[in-house]
PDB file of N, CA and C in Angstrom:
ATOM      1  N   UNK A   1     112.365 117.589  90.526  1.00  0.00           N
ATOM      2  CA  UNK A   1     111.945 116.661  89.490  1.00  0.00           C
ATOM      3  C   UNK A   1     112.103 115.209  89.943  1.00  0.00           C
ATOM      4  N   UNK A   2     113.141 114.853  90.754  1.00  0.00           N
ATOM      5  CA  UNK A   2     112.878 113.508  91.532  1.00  0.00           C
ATOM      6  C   UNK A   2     112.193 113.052  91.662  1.00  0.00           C
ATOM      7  N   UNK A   3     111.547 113.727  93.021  1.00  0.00           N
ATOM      8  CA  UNK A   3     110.537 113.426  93.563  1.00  0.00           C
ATOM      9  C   UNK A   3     109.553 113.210  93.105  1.00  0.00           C
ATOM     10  N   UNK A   4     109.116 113.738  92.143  1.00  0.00           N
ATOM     11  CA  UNK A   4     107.860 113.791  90.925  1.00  0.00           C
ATOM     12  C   UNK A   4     108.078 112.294  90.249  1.00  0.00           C
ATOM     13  N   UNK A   5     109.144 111.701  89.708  1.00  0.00           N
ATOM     14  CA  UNK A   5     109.188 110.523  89.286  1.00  0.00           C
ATOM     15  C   UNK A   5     108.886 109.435  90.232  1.00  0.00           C
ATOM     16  N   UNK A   6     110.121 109.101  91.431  1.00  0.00           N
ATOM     17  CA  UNK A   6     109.725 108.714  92.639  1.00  0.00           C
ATOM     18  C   UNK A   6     108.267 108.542  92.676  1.00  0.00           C
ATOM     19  N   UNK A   7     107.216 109.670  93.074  1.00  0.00           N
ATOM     20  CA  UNK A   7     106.051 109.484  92.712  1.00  0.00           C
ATOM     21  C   UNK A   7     105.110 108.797  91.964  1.00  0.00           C
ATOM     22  N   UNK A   8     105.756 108.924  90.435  1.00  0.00           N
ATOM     23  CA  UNK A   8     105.134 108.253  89.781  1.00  0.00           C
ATOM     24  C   UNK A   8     105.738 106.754  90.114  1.00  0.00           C
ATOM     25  N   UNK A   9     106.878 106.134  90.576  1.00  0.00           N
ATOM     26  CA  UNK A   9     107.570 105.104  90.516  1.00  0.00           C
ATOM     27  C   UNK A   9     106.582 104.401  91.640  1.00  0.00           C
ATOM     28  N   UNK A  10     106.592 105.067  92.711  1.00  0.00           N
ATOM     29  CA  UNK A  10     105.500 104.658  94.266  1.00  0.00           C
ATOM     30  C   UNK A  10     104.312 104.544  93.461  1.00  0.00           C
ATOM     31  N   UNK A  11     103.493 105.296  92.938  1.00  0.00           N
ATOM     32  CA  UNK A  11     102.332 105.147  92.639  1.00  0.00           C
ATOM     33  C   UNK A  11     102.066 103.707  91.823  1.00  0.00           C
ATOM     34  N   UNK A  12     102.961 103.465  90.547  1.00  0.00           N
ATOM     35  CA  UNK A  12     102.845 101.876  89.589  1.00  0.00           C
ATOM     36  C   UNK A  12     103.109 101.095  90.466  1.00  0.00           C
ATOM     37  N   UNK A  13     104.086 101.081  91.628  1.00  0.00           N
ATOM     38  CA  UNK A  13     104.125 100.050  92.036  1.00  0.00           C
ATOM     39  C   UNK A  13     103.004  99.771  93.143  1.00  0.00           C
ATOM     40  N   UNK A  14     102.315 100.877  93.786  1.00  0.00           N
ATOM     41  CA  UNK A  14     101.241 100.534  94.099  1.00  0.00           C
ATOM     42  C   UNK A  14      99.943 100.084  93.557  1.00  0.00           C
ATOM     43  N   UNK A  15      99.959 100.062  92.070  1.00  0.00           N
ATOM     44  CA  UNK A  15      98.883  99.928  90.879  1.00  0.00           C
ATOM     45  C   UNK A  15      99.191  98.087  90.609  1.00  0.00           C
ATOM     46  N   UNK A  16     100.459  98.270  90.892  1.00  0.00           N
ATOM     47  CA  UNK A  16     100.888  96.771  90.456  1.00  0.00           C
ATOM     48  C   UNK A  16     100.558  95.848  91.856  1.00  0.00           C
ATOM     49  N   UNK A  17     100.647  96.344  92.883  1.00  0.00           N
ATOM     50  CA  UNK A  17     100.382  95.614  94.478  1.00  0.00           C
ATOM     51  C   UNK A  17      98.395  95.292  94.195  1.00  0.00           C
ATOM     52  N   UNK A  18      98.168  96.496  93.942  1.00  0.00           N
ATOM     53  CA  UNK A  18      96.302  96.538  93.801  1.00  0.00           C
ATOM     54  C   UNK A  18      96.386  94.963  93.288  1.00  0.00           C
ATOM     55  N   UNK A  19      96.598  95.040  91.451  1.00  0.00           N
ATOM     56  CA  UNK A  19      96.071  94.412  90.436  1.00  0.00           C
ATOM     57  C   UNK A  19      96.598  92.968  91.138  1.00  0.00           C
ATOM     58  N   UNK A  20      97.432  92.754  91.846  1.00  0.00           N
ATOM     59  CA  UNK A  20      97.700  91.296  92.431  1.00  0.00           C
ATOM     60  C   UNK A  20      96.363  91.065  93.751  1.00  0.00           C
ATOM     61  N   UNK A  21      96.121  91.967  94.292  1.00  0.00           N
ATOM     62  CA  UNK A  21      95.435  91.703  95.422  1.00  0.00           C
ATOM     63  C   UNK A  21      93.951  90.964  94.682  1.00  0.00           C
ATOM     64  N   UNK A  22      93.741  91.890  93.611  1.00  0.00           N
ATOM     65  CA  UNK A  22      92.498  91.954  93.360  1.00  0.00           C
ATOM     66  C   UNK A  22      92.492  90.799  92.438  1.00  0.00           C
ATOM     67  N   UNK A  23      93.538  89.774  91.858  1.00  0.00           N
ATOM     68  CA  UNK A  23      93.695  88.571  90.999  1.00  0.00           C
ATOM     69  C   UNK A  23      93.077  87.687  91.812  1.00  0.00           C
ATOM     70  N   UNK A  24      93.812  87.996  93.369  1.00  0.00           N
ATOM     71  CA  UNK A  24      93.425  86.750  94.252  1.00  0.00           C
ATOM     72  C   UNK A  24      91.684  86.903  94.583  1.00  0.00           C
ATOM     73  N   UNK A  25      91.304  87.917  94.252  1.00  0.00           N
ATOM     74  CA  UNK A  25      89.994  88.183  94.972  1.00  0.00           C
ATOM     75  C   UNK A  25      88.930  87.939  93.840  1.00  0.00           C
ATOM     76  N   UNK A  26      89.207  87.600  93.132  1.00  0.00           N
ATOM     77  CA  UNK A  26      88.462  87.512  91.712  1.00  0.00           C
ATOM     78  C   UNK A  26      89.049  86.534  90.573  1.00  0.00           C
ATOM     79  N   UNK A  27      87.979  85.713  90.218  1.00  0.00           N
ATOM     80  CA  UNK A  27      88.301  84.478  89.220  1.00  0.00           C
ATOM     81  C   UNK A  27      88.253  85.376  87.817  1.00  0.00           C
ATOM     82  N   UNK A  28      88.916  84.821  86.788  1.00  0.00           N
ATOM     83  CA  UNK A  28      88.700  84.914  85.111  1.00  0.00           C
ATOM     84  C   UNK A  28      87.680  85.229  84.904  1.00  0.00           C
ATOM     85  N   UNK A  29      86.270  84.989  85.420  1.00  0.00           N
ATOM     86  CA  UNK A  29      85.168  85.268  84.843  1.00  0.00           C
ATOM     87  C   UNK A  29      84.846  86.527  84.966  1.00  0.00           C
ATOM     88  N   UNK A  30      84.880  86.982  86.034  1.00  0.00           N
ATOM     89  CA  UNK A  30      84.968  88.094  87.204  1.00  0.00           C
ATOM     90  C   UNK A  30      85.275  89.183  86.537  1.00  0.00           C
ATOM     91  N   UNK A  31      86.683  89.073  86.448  1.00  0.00           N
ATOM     92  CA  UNK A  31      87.930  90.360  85.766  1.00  0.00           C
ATOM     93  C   UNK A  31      87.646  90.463  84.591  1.00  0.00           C
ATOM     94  N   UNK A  32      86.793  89.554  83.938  1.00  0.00           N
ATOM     95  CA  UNK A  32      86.420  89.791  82.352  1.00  0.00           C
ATOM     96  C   UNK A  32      85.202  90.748  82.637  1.00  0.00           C
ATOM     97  N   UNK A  33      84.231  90.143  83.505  1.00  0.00           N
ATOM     98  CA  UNK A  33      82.558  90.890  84.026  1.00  0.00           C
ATOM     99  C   UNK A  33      83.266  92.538  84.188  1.00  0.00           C
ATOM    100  N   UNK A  34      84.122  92.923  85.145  1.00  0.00           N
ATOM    101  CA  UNK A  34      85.019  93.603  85.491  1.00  0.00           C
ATOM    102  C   UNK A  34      85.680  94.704  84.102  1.00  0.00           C
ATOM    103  N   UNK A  35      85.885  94.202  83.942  1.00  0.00           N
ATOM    104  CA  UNK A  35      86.985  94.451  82.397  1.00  0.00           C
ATOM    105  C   UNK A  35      85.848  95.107  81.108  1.00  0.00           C
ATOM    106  N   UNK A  36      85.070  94.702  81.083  1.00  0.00           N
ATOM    107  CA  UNK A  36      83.546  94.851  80.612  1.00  0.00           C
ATOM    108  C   UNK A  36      82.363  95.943  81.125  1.00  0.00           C
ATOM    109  N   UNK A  37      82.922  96.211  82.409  1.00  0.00           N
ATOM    110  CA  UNK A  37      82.441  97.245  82.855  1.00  0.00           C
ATOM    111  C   UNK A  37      80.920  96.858  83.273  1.00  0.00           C
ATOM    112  N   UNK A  38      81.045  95.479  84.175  1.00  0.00           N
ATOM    113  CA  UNK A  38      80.092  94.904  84.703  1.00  0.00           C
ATOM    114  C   UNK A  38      80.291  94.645  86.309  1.00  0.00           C
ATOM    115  N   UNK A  39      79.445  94.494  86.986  1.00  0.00           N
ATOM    116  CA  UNK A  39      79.810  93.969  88.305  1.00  0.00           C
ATOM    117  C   UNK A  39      79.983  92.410  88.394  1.00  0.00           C
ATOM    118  N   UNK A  40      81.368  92.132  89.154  1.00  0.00           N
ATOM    119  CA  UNK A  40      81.458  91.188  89.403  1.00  0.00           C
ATOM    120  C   UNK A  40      79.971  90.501  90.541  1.00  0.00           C
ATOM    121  N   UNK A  41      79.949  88.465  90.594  1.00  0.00           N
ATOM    122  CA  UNK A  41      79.579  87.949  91.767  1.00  0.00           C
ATOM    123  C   UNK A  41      80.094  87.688  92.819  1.00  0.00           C
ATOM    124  N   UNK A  42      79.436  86.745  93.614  1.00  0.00           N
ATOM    125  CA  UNK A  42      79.697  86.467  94.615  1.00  0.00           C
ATOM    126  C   UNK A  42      80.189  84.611  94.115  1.00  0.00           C
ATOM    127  N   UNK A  43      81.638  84.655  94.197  1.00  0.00           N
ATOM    128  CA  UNK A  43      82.145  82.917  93.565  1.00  0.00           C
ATOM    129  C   UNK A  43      82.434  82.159  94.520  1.00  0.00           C
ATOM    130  N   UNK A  44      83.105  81.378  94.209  1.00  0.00           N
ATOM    131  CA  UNK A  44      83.553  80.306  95.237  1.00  0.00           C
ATOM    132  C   UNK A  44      84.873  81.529  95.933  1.00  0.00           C
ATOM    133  N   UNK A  45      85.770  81.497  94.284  1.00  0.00           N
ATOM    134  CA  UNK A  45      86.946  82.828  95.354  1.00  0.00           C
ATOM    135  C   UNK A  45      86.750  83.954  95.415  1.00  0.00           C
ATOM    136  N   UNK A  46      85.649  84.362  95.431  1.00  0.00           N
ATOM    137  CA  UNK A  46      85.487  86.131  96.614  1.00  0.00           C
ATOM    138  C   UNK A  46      84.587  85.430  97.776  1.00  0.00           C
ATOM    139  N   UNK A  47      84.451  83.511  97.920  1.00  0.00           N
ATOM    140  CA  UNK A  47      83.582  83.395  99.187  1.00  0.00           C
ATOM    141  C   UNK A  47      84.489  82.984  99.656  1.00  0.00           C
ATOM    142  N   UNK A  48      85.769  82.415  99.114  1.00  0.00           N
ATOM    143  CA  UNK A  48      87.209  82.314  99.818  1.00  0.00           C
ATOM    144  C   UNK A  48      87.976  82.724 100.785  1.00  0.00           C
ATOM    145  N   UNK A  49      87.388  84.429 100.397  1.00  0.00           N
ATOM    146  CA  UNK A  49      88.583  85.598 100.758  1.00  0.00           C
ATOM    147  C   UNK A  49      87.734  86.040 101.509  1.00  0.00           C
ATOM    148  N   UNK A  50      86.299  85.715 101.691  1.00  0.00           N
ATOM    149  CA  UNK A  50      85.080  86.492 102.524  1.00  0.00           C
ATOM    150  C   UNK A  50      84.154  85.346 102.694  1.00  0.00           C
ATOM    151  N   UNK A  51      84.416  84.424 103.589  1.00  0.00           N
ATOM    152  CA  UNK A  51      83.096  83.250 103.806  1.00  0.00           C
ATOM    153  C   UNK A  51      82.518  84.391 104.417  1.00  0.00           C
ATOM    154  N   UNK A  52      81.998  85.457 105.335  1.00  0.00           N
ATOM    155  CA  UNK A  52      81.153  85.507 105.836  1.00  0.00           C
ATOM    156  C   UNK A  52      79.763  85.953 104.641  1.00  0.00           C
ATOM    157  N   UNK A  53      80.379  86.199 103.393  1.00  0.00           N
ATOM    158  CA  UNK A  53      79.419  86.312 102.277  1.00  0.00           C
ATOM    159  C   UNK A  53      78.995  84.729 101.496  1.00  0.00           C
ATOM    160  N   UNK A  54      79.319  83.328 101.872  1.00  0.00           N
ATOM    161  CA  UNK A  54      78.544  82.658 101.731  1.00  0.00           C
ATOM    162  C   UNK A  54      77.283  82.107 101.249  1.00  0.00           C
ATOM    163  N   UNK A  55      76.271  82.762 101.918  1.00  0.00           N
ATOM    164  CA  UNK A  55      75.068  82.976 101.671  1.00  0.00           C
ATOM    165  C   UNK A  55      74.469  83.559 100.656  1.00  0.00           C
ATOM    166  N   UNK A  56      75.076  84.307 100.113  1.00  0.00           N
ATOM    167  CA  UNK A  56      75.237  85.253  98.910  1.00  0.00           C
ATOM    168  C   UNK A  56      76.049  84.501  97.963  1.00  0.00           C
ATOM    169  N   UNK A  57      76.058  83.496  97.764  1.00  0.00           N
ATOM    170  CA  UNK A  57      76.502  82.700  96.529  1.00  0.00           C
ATOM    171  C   UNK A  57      75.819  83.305  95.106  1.00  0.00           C
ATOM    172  N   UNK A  58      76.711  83.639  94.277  1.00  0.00           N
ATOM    173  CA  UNK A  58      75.515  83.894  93.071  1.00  0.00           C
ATOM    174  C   UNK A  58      75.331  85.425  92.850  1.00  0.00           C
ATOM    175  N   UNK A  59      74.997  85.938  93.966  1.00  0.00           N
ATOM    176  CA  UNK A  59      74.663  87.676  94.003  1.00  0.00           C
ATOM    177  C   UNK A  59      75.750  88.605  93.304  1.00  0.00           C
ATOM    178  N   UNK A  60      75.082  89.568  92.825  1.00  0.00           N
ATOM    179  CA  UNK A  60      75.723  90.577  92.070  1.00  0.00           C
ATOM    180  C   UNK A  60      76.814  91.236  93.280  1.00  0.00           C
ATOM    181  N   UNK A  61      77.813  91.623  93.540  1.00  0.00           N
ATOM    182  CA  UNK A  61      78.537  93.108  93.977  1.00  0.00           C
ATOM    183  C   UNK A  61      78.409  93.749  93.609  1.00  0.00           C
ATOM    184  N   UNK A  62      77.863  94.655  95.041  1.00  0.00           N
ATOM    185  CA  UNK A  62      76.867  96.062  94.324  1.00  0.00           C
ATOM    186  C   UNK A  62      78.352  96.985  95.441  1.00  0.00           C
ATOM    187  N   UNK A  63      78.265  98.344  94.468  1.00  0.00           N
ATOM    188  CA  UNK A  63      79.833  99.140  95.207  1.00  0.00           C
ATOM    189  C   UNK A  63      79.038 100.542  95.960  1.00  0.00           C
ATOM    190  N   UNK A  64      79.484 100.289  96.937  1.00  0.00           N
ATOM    191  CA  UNK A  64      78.840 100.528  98.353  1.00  0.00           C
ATOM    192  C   UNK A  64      79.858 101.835  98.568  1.00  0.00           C
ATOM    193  N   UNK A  65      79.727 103.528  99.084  1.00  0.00           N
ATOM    194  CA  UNK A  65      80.339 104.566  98.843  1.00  0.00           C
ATOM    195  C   UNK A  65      80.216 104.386 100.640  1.00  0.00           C
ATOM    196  N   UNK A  66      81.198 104.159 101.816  1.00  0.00           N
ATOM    197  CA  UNK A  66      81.311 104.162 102.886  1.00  0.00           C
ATOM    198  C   UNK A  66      80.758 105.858 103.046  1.00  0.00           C
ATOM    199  N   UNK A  67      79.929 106.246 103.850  1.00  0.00           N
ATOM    200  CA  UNK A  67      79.434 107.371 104.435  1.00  0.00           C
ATOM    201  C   UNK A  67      79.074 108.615 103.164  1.00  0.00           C
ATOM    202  N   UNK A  68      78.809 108.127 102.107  1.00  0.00           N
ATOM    203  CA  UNK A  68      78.587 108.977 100.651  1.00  0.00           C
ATOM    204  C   UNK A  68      80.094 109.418 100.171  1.00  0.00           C
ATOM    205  N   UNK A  69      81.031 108.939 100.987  1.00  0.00           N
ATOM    206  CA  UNK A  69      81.987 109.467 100.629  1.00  0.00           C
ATOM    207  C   UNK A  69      83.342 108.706  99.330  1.00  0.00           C
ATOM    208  N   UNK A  70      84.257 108.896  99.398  1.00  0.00           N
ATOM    209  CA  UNK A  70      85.291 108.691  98.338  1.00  0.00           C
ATOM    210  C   UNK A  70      85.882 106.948  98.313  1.00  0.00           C
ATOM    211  N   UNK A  71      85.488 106.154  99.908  1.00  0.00           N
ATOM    212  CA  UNK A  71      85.998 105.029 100.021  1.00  0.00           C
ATOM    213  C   UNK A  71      85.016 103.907  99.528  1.00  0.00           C
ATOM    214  N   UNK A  72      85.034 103.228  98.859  1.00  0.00           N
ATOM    215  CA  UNK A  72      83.681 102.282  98.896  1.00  0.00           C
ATOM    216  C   UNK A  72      83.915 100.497  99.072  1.00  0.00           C
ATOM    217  N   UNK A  73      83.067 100.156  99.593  1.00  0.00           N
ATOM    218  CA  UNK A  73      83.344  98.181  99.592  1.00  0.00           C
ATOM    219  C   UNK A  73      82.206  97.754  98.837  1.00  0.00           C
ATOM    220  N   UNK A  74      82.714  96.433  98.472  1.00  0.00           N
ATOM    221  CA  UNK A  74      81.979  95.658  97.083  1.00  0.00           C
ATOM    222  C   UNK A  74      81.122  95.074  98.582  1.00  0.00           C
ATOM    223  N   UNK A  75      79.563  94.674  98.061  1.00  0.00           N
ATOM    224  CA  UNK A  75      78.991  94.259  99.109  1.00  0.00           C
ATOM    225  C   UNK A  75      77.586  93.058  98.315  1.00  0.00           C
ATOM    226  N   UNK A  76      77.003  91.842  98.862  1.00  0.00           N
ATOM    227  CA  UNK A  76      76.444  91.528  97.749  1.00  0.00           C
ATOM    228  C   UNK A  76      74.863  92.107  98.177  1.00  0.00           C
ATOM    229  N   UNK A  77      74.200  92.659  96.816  1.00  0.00           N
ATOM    230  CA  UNK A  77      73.215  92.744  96.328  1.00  0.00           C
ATOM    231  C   UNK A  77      72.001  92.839  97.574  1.00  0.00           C
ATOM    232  N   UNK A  78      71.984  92.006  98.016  1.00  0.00           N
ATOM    233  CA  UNK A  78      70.748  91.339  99.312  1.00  0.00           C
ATOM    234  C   UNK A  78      70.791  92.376 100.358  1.00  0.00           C
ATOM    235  N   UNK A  79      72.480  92.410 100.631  1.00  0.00           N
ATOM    236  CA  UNK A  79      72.990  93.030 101.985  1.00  0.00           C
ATOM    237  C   UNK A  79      72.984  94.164 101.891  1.00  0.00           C
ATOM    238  N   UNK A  80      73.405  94.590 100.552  1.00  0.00           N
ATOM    239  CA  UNK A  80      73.043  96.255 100.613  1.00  0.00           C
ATOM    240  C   UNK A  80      71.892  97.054 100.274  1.00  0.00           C
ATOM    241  N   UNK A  81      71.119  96.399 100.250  1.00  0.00           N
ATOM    242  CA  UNK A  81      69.357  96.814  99.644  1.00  0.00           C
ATOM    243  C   UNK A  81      68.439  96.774 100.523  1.00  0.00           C
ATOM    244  N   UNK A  82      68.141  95.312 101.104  1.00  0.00           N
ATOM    245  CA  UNK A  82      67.315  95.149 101.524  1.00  0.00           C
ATOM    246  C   UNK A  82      67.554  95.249 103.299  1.00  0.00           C
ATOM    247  N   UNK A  83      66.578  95.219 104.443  1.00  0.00           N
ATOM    248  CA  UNK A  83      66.775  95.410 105.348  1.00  0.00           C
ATOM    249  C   UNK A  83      66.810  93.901 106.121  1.00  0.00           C
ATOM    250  N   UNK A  84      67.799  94.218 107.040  1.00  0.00           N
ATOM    251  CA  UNK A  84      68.481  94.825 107.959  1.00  0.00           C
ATOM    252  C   UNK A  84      69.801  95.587 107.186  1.00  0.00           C
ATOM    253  N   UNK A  85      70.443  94.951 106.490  1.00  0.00           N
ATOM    254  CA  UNK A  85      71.243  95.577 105.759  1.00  0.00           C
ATOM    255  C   UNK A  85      71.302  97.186 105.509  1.00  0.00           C
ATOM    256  N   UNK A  86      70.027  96.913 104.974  1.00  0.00           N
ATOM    257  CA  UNK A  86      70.168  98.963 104.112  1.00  0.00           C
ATOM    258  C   UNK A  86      69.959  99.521 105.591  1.00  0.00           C
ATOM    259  N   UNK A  87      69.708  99.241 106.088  1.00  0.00           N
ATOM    260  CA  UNK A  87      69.402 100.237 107.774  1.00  0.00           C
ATOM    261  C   UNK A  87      70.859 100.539 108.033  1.00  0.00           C
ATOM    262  N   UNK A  88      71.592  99.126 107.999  1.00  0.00           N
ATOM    263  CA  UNK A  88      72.898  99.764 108.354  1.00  0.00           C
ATOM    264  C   UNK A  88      73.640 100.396 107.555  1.00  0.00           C
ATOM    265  N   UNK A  89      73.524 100.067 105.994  1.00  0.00           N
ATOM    266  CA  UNK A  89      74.216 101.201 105.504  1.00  0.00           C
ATOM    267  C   UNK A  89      74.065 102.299 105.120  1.00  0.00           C
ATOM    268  N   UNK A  90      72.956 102.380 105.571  1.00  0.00           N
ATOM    269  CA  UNK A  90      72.063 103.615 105.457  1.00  0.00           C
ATOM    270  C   UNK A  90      71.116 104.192 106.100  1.00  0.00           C
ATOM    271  N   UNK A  91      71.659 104.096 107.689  1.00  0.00           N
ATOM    272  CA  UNK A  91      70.745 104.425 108.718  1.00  0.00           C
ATOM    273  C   UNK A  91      69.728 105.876 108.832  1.00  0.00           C
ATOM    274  N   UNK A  92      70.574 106.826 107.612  1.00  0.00           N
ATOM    275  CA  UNK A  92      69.780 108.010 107.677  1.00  0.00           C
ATOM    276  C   UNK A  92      68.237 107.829 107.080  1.00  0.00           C
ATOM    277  N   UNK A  93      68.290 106.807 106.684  1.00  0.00           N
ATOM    278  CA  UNK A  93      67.542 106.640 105.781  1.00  0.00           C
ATOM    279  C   UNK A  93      66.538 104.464 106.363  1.00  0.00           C
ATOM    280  N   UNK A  94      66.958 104.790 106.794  1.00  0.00           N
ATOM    281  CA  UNK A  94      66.191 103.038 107.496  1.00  0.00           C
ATOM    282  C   UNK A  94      64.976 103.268 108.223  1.00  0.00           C
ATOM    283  N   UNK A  95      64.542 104.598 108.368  1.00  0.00           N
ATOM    284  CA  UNK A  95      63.180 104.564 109.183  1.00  0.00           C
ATOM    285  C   UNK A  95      63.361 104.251 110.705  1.00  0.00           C
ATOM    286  N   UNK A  96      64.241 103.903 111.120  1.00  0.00           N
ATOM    287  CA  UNK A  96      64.514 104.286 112.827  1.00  0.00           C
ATOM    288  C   UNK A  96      64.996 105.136 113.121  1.00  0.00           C
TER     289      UNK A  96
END
């Protein structure tokens, strides 16, 4: 029965490590869009924590399933749709 608590004790405090990571990665507006069961953008602080998304000022985060599988990254809108992008994230499917 320890261990089972322990568990649950590891697990909140890993729930509590997330919800800080993800404060820094996302403004008020965001976590409300979020909270709402909307996709966050692309802001000044997720271009903070990710200049190489820059360019994507404005764009929706669209949630991207790494290989169809269980892991996924927030990615903006442009990059995951359209090509060159969708080729790479979706080379089965890019027509080369």
């Amino acid at each position: 029965m320890a261990s089972f608590n322990q568990n649950i004790i590891k697990h909140k405090i890993g729930l509590l490590k997330l919800a800080a990571e993800l404060a820094a990665r996302f403004n008020v507006a965001n976590a409300a869009r979020i909270a709402a069961k909307q996709s966050p953008i692309v802001d000044d602080v997720w271009i903070k924590n990710f200049p190489e998304h820059s360019a994507y000022n404005g764009e929706t985060l669209v949630h991207h399933h790494l290989d169809y599988g269980p892991k996924a990254i927030p990615l903006p809108g442009t990059v995951h749709s359209k090509q060159p992008g969708w080729g790479i994230w979706h080379p089965e499917h890019s027509g080369n």
